[in-house]
C-alpha atoms as a PDB file:
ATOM      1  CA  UNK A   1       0.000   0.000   0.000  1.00  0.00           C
ATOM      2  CA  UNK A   2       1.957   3.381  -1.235  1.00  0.00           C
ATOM      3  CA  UNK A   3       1.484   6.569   0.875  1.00  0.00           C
ATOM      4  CA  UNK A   4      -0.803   9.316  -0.441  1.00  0.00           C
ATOM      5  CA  UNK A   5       0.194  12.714  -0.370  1.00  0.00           C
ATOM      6  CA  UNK A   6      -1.778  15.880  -0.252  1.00  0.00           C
ATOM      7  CA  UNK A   7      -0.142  17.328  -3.300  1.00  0.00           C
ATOM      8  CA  UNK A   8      -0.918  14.261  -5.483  1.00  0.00           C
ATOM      9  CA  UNK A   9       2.236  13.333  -5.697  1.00  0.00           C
ATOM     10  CA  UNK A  10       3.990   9.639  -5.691  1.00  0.00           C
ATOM     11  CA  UNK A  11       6.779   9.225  -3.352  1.00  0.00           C
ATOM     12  CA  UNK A  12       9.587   9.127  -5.594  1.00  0.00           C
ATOM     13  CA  UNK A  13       7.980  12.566  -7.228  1.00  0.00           C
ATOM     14  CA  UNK A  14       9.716  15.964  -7.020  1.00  0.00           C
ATOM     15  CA  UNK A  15       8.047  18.803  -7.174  1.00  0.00           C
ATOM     16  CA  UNK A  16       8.429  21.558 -10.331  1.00  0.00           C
ATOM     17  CA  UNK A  17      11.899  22.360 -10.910  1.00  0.00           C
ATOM     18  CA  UNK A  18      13.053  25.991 -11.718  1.00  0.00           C
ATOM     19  CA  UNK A  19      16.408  27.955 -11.997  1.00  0.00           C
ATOM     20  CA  UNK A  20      17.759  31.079 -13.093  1.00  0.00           C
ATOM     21  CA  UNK A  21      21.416  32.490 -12.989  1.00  0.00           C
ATOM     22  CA  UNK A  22      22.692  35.888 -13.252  1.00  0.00           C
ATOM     23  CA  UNK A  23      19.671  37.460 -11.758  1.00  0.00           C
ATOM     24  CA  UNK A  24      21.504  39.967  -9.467  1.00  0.00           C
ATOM     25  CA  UNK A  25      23.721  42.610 -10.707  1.00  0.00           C
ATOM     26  CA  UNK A  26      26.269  43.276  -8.095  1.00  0.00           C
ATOM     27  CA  UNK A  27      27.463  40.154  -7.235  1.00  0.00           C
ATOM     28  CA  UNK A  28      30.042  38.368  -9.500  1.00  0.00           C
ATOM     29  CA  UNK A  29      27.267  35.236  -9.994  1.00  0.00           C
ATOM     30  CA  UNK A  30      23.831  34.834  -8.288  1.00  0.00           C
ATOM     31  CA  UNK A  31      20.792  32.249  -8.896  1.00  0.00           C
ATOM     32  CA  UNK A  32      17.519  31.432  -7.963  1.00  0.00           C
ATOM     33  CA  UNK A  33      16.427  27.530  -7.369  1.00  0.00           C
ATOM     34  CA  UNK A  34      13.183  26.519  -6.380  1.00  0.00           C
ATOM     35  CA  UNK A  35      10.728  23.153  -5.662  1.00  0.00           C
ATOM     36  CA  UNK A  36       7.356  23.898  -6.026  1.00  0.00           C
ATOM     37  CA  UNK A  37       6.579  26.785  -3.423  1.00  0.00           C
ATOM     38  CA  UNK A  38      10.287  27.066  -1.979  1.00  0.00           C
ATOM     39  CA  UNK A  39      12.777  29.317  -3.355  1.00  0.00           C
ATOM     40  CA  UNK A  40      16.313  30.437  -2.611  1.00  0.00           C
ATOM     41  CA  UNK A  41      18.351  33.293  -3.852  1.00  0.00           C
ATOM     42  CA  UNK A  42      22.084  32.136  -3.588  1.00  0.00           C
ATOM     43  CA  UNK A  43      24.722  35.225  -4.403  1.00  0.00           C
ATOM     44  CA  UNK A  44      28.476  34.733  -4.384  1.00  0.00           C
ATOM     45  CA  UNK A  45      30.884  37.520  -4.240  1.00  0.00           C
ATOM     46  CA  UNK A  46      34.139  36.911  -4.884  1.00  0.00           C
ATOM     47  CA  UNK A  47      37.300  35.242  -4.586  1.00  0.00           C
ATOM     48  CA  UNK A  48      38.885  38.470  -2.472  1.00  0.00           C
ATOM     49  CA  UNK A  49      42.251  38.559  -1.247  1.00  0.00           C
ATOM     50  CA  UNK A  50      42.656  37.382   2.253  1.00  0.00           C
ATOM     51  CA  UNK A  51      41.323  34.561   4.029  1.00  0.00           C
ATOM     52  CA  UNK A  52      39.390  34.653   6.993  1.00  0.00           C
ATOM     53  CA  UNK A  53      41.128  33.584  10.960  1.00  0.00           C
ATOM     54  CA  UNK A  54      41.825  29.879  11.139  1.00  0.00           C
ATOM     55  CA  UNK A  55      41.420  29.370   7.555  1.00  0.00           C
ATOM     56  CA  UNK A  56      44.464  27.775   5.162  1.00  0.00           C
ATOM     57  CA  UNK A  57      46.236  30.802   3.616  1.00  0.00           C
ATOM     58  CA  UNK A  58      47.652  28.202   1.152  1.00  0.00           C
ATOM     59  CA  UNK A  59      44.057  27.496  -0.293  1.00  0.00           C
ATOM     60  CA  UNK A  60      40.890  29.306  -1.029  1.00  0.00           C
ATOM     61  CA  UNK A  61      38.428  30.138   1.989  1.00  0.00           C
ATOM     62  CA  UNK A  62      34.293  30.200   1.631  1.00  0.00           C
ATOM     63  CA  UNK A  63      32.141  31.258   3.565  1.00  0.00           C
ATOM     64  CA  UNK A  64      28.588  31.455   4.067  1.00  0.00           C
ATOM     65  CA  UNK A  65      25.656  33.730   5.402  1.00  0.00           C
ATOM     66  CA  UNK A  66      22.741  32.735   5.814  1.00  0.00           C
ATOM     67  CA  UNK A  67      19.727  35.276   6.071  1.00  0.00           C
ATOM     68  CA  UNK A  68      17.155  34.875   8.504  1.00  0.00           C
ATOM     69  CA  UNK A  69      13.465  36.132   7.955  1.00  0.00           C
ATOM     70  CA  UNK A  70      14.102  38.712  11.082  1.00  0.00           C
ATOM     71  CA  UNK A  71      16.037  38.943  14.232  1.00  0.00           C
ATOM     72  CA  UNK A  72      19.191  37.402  14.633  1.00  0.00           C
ATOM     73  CA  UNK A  73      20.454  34.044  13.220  1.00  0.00           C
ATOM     74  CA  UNK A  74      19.239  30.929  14.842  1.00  0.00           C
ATOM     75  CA  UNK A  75      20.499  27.189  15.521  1.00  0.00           C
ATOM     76  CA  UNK A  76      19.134  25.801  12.623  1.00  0.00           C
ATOM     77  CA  UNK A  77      20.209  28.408  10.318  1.00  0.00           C
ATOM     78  CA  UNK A  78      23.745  27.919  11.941  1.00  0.00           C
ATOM     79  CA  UNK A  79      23.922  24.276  11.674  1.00  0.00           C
ATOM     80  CA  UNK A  80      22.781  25.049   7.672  1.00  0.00           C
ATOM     81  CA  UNK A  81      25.672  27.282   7.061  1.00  0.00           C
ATOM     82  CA  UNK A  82      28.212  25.038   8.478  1.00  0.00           C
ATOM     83  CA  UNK A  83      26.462  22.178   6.219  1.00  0.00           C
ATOM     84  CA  UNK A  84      26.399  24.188   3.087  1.00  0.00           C
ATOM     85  CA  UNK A  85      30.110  25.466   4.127  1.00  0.00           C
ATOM     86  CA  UNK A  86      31.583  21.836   3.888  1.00  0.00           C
ATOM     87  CA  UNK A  87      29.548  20.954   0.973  1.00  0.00           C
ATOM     88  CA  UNK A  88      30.827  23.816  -0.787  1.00  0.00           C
ATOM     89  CA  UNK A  89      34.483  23.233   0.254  1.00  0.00           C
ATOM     90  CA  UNK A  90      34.083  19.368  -1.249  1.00  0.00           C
ATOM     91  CA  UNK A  91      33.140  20.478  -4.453  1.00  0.00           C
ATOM     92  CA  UNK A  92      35.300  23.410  -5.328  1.00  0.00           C
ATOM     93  CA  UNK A  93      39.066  23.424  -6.264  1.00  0.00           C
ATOM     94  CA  UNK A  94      40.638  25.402  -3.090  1.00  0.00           C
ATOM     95  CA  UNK A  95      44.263  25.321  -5.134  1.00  0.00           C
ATOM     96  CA  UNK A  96      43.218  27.515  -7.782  1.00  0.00           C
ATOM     97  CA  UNK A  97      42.841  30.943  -5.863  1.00  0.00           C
ATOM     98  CA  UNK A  98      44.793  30.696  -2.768  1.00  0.00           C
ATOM     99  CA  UNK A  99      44.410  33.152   0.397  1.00  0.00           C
ATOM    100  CA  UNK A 100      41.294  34.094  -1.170  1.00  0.00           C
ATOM    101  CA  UNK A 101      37.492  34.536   0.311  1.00  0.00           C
ATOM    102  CA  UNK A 102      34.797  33.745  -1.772  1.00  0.00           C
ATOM    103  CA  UNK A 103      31.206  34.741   0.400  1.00  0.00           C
ATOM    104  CA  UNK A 104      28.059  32.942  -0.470  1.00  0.00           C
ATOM    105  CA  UNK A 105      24.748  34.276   0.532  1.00  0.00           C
ATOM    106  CA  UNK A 106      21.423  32.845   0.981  1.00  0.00           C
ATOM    107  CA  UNK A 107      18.200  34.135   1.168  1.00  0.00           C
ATOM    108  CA  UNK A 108      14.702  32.071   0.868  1.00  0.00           C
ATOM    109  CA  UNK A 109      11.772  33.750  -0.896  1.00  0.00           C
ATOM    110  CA  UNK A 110       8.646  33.063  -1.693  1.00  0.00           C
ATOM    111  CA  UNK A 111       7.805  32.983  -5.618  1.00  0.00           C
ATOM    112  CA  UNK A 112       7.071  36.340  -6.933  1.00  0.00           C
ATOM    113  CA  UNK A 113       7.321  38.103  -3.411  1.00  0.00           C
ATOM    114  CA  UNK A 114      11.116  39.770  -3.398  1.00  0.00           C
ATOM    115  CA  UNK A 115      12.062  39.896  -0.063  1.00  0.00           C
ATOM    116  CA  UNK A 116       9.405  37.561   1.936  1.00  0.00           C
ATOM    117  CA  UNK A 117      10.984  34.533   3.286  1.00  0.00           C
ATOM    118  CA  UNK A 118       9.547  31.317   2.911  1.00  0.00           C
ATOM    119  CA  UNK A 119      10.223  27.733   3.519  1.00  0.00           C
ATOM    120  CA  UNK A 120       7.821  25.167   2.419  1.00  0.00           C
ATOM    121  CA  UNK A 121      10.083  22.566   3.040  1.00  0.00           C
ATOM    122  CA  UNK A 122      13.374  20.861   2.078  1.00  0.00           C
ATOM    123  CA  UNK A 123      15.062  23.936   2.413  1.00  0.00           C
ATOM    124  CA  UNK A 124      18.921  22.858   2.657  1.00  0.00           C
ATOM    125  CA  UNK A 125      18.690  20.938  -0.590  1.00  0.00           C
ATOM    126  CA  UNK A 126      16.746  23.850  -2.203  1.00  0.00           C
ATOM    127  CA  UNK A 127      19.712  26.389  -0.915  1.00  0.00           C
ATOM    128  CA  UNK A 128      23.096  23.479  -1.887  1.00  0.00           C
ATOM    129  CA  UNK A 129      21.235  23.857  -5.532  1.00  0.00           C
ATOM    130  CA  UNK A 130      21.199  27.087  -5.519  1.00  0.00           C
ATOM    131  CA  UNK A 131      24.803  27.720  -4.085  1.00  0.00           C
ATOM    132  CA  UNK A 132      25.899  25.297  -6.910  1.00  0.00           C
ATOM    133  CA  UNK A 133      23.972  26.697  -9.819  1.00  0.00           C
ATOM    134  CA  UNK A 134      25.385  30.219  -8.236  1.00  0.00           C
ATOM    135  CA  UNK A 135      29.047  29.251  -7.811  1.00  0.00           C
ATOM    136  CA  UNK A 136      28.800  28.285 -11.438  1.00  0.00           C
ATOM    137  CA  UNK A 137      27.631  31.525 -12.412  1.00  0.00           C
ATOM    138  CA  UNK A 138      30.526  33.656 -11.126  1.00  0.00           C
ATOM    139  CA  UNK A 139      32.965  31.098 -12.236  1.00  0.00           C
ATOM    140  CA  UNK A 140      34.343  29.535  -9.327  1.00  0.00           C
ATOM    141  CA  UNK A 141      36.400  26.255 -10.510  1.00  0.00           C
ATOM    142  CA  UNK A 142      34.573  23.448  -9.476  1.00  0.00           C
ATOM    143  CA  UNK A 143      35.714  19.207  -9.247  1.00  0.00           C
ATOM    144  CA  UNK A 144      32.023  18.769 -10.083  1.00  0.00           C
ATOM    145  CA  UNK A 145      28.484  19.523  -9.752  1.00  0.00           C
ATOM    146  CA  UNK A 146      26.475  18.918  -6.766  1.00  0.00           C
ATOM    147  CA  UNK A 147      22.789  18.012  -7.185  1.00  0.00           C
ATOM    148  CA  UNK A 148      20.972  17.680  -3.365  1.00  0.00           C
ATOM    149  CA  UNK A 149      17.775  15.975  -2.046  1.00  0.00           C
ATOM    150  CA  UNK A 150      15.786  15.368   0.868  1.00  0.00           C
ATOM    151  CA  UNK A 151      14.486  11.990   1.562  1.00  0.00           C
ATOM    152  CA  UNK A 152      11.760  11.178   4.455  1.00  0.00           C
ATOM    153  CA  UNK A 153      10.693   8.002   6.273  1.00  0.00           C
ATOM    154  CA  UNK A 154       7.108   7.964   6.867  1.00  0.00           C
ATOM    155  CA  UNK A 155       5.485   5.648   9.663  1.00  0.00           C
ATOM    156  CA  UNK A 156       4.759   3.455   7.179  1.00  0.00           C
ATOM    157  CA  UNK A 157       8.259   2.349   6.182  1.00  0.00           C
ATOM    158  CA  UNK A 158       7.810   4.053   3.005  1.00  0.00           C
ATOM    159  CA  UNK A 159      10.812   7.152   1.807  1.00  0.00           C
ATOM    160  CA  UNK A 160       9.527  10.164   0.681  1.00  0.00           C
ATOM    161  CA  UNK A 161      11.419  12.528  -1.640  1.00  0.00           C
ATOM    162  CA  UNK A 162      11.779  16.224  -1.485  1.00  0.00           C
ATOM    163  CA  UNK A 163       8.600  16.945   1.379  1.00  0.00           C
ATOM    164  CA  UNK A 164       7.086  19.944   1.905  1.00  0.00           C
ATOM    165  CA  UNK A 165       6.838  21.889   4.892  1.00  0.00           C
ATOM    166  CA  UNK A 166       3.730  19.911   6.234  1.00  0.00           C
ATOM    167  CA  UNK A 167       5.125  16.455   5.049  1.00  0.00           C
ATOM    168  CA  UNK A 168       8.210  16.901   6.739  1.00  0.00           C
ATOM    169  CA  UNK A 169       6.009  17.683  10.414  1.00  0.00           C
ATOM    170  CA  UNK A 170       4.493  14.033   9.710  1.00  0.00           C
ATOM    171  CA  UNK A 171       7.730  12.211   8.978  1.00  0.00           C
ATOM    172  CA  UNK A 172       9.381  10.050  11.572  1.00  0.00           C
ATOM    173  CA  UNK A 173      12.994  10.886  10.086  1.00  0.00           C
ATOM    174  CA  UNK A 174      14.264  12.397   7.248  1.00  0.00           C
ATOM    175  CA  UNK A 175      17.920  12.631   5.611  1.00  0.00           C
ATOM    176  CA  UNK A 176      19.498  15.470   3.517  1.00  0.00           C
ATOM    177  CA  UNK A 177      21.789  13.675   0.842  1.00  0.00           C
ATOM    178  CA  UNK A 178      24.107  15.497  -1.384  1.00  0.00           C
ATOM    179  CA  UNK A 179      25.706  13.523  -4.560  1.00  0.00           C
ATOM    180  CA  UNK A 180      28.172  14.401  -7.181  1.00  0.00           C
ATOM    181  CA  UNK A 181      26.735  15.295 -10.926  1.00  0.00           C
ATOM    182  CA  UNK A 182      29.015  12.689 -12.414  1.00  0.00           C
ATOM    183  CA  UNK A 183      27.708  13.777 -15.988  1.00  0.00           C
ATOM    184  CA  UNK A 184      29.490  17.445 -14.765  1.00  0.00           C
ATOM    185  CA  UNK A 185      32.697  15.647 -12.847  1.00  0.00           C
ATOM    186  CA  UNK A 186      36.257  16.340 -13.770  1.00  0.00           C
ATOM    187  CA  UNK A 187      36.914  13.431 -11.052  1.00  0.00           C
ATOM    188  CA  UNK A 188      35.961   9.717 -12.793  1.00  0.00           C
ATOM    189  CA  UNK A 189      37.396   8.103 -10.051  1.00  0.00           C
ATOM    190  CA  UNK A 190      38.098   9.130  -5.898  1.00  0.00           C
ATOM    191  CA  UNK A 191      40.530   6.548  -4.520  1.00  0.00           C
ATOM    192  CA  UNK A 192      39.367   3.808  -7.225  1.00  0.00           C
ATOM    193  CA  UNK A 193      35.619   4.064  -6.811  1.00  0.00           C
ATOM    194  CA  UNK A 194      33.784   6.125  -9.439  1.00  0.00           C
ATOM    195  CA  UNK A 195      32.523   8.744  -8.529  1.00  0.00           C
ATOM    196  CA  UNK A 196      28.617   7.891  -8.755  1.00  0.00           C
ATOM    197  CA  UNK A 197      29.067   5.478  -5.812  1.00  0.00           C
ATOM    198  CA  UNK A 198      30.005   8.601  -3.545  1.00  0.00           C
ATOM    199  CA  UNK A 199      28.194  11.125  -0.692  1.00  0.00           C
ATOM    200  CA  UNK A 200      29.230  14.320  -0.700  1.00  0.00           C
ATOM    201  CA  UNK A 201      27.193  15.321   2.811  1.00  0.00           C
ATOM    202  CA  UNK A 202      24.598  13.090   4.595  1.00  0.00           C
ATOM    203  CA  UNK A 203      22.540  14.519   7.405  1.00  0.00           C
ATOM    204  CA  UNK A 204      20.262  12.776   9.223  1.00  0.00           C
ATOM    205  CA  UNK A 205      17.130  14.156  11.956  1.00  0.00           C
ATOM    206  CA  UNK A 206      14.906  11.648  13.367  1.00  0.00           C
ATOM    207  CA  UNK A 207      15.533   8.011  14.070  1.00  0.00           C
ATOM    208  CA  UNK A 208      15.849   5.450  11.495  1.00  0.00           C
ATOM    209  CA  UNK A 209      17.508   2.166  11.513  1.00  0.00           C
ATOM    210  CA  UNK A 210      20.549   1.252   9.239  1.00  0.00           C
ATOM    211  CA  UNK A 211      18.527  -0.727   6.563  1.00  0.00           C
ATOM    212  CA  UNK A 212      16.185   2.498   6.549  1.00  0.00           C
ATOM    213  CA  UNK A 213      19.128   4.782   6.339  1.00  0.00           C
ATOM    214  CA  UNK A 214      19.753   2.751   3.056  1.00  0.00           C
ATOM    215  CA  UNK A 215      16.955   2.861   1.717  1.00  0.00           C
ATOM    216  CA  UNK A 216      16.833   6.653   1.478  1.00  0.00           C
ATOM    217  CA  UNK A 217      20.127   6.791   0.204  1.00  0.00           C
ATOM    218  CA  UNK A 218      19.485   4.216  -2.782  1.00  0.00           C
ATOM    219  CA  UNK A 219      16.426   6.284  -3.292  1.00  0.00           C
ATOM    220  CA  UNK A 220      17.967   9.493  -3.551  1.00  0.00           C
ATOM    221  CA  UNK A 221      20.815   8.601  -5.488  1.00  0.00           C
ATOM    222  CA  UNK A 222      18.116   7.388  -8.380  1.00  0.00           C
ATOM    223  CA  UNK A 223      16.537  10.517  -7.856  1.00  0.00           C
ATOM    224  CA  UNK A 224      19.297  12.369  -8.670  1.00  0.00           C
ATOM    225  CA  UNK A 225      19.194  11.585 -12.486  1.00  0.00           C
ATOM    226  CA  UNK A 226      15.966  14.298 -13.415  1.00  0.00           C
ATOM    227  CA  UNK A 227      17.975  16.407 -10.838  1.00  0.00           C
ATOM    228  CA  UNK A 228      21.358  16.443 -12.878  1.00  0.00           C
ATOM    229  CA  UNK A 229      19.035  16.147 -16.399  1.00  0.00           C
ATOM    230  CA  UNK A 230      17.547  19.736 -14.747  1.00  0.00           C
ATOM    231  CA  UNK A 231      20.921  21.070 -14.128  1.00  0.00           C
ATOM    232  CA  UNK A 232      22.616  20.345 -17.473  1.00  0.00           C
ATOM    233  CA  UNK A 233      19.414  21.573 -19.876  1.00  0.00           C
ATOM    234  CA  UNK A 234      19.261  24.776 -17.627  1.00  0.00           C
ATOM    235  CA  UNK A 235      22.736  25.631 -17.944  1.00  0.00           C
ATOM    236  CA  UNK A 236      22.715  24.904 -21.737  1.00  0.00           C
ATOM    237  CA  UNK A 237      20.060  26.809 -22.311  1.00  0.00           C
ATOM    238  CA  UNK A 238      21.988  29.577 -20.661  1.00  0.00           C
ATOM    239  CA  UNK A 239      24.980  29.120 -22.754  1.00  0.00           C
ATOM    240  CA  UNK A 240      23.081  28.854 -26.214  1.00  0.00           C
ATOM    241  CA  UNK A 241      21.145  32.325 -25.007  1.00  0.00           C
ATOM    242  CA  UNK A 242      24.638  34.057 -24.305  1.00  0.00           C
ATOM    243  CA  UNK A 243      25.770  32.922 -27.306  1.00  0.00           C
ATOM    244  CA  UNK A 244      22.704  34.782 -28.880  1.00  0.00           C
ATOM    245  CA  UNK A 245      23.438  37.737 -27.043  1.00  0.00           C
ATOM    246  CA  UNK A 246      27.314  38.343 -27.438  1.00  0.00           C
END
């Protein structure tokens, strides 16, 4: 017996994909990503000399700021930058622009609202896809492409991809699962093992047994092909309309 969902959906479904890059004029790239009603505005500026304290003059430095609806920055929003932070330093090549700081921003908006923040769920995998798509946009030189997606367990047994705000209240656990776009890697191979048979970042909340655990990850990973698919038609589409316009 599958799980229904509110929105229609089957488990395995996303919701509608969108992105656009170079939306924002002062940073050196910027993008928007969103699934179904969540969106995030990623902005990078950067690489400037100097790194930050307790970074590696000898490679390049990131970091990240994330930007709350109001007040001050909370836990969550924390633990998200520190995620998105490490995912960020995984994919990028740190040798290229030593004792340099590249800043990534985030911001979550609600579709055709500037400036409203919403979340209506999956919001870390929403904002790694928009870093990504982002990072590409000002040029930052990348091992490979990072395509992100959340995966919930439901009291059923059954895994859920990419929940919105209300699924994710219902869930018993859910995992946030990052994988390399091997179609975009420069890498075939990490320490003999391609490169498809790799995490990048796996966070879990809830509890789920190992054989659950599992589960989500084999389910995401297969997700991951429309995810990549969406990446690589989006950014050709951007290079055949450049093309166009120079």
């Amino acid at each position: 017996m599958e799980i229904d969902r509110e929105d229609g959906r089957t488990p395995n479904q996303l919701r509608p994909l969108a992105c656009s890059r170079n939306i924002l004029h002062r940073p050196h790239g910027s993008a928007s990503w969103s699934q179904g009603d969540t969106k995030v505005l990623a902005a990078v500026y950067g690489p400037k000399p100097g790194t930050r304290k307790n970074e590696n003059p000898e490679k390049a430095c990131f970091e990240v700021i994330w930007k709350p609806k109001s007040g001050q920055i909370g836990k969550a929003e924390k633990e998200f930058e520190m995620i998105l932070k490490k995912t960020i330093h995984s994919i990028c090549v740190l040798t290229v622009n030593p004792n340099t700081t590249t800043s990534v921003i985030i911001q979550v908006i609600i579709c055709f609202l500037v400036q409203v923040v919403h979340d209506d769920g999956s919001l870390l995998p929403c904002a790694i896809n928009a870093a990504c798509a982002a990072l590409v946009d000002a040029g930052i030189p990348m091992k490979h492409l990072a395509v992100a997606i959340c995966c919930c367990l439901a009291d059923s047994g059954y895994v859920v991809l990419d929940p919105n705000k209300l699924e994710e209240k219902k869930m018993t656990a859910f995992a946030y699962l990052v994988f390399p776009n091997t179609t975009l890697s420069v890498l075939p191979e990490v320490e003999g093992e391609p490169v498809e048979h790799g995490i990048i970042t796996s966070v879990t909340h809830g509890v789920m047994s190992v054989d659950d655990y599992f589960l989500c990850v084999e389910t995401g990973r297969a997700a991951t092909a429309s995810l990549s698919a969406f990446f690589r038609k989006n950014f050709q589409q951007s290079q055949g309309a450049s093309s166009k316009a120079g």
